[in-house]
N, C-alpha and C. Protein backbone atom coordinates (compact mmCIF):
# COMPACT_ATOMS: atom_id res chain seq x y z
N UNK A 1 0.85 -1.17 0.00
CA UNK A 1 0.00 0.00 0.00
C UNK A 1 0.90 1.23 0.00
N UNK A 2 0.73 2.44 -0.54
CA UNK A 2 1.41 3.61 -0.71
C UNK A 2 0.81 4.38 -0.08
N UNK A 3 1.32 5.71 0.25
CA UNK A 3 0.50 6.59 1.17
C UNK A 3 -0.52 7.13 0.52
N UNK A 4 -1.32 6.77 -0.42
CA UNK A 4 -2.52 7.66 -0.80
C UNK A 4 -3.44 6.24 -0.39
N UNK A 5 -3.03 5.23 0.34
CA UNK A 5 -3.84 4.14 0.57
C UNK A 5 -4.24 3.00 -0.12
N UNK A 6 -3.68 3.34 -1.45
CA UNK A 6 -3.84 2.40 -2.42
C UNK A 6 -2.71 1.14 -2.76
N UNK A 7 -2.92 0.28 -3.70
CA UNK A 7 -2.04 -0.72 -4.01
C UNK A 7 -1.59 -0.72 -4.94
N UNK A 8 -1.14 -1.74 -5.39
CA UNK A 8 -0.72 -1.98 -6.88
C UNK A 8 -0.54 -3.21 -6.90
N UNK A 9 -1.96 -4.33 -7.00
CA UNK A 9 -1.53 -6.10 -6.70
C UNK A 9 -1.37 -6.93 -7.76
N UNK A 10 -1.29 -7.62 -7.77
CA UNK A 10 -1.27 -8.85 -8.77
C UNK A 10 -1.23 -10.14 -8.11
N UNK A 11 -1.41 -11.21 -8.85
CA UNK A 11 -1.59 -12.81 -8.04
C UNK A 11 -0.52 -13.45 -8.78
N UNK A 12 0.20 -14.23 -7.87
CA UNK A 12 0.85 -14.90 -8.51
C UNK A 12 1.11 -16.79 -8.14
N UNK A 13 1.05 -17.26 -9.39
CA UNK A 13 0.58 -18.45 -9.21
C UNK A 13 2.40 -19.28 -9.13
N UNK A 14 1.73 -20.42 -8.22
CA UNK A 14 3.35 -21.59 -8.17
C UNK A 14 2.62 -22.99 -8.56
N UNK A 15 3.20 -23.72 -9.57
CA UNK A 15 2.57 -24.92 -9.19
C UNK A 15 3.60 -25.80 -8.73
N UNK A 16 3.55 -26.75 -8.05
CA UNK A 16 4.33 -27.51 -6.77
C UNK A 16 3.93 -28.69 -6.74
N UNK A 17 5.16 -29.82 -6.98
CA UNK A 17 6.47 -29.26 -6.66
C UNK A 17 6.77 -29.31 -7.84
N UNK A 18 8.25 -28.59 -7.90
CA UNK A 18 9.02 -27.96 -9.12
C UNK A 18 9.43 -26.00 -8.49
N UNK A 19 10.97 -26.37 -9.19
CA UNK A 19 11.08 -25.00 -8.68
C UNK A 19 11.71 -24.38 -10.06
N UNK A 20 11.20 -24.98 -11.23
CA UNK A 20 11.69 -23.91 -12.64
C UNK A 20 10.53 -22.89 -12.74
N UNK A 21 11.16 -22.33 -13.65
CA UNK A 21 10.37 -20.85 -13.84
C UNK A 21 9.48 -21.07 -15.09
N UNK A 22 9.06 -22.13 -15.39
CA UNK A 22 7.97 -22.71 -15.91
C UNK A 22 6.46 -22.90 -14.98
N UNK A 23 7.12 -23.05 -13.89
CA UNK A 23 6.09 -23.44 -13.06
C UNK A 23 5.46 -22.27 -11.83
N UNK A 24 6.14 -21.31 -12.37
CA UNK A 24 5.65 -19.94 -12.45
C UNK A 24 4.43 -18.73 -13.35
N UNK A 25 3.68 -18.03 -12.51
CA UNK A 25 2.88 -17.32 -13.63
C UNK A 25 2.61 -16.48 -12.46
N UNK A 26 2.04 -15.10 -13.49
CA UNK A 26 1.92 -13.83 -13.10
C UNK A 26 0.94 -13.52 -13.72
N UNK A 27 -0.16 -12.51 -12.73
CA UNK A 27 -0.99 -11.72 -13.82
C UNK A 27 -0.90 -10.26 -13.92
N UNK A 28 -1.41 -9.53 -14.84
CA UNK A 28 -0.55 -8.40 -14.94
C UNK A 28 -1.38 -7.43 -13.95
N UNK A 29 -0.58 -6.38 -13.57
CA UNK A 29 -0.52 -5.63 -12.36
C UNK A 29 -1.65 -4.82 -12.40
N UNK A 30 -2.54 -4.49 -11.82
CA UNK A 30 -3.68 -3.41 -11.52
C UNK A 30 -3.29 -2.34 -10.62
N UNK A 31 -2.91 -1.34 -11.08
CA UNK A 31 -2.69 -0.03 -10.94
C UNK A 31 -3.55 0.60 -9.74
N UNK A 32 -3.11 1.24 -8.79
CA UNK A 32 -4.02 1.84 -7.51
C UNK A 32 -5.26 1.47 -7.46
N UNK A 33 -5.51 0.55 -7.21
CA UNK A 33 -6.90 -0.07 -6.30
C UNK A 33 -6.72 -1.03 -5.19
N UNK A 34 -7.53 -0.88 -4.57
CA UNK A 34 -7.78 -2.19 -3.54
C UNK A 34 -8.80 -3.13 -3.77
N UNK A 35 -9.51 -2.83 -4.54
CA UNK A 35 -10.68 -3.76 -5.13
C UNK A 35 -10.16 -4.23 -6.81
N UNK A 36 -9.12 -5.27 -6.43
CA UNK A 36 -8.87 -5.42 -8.21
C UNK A 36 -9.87 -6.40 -8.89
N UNK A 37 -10.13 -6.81 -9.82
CA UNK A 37 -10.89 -7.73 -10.21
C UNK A 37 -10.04 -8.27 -11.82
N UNK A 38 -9.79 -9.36 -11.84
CA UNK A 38 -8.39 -9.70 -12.94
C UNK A 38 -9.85 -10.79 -14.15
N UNK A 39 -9.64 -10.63 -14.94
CA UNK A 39 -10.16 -11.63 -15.74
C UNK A 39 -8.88 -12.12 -17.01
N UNK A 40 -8.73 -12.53 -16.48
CA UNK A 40 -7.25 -13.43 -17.03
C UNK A 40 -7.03 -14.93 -17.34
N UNK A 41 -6.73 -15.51 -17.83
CA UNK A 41 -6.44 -16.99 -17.98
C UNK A 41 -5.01 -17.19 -18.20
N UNK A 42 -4.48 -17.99 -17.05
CA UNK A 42 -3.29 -18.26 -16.86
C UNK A 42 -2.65 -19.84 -17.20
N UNK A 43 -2.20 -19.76 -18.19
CA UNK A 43 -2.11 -21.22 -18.70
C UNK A 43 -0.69 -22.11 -18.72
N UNK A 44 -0.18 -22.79 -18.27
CA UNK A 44 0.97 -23.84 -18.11
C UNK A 44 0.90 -25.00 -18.83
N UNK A 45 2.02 -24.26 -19.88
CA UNK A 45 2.04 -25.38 -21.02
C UNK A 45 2.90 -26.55 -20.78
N UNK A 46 2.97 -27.85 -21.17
CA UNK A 46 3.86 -28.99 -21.66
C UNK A 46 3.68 -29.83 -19.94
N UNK A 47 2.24 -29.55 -19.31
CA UNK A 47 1.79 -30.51 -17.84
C UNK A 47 0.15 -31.10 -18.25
N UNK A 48 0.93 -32.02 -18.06
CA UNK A 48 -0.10 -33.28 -18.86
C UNK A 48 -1.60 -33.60 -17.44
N UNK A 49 -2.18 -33.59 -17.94
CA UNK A 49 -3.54 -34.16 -16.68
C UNK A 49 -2.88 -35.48 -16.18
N UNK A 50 -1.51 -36.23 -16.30
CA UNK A 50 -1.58 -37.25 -14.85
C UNK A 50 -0.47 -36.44 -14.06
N UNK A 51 0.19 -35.53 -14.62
CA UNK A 51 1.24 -34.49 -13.61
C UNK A 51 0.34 -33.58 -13.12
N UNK A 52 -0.97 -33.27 -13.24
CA UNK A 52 -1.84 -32.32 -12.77
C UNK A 52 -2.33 -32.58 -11.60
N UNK A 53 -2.37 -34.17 -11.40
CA UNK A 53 -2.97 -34.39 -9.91
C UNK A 53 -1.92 -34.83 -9.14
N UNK A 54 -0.66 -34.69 -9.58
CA UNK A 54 0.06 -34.95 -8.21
C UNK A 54 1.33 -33.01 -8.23
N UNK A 55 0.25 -32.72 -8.65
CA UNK A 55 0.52 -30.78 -8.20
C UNK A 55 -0.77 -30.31 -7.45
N UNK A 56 0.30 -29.51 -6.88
CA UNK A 56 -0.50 -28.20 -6.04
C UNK A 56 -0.83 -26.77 -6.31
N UNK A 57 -1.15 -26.04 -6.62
CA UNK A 57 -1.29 -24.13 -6.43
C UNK A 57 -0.80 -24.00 -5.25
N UNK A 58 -0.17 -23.01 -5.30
CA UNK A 58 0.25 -22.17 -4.23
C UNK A 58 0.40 -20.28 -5.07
């Protein structure tokens, strides 16, 4: 938060375990609010649905 009270957030996703920067994602930043609302689709390519259930989000 900055002193006019506002933010500047974003979410950022891990999927786990794995610590390459593949398994990283970002969404892009919303500018002074505290109420952000993101409509985004964040997608992780070359993870197959049987590596999907033995990952986590974080």
């Amino acid at each position: 938060m900055d002193s006019n009270g506002l933010a500047d957030p974003y979410v950022k996703l891990h999927l786990l375990p794995g610590a390459s920067k593949s398994n990283k994602l970002r969404t892009k930043t919303i500018r002074t609010t505290l109420n952000p609302v993101w409509n985004e689709t964040l997608v992780y390519h070359g993870i197959t649905n049987e590596d999907m259930q033995k990952k986590t989000l974080r």
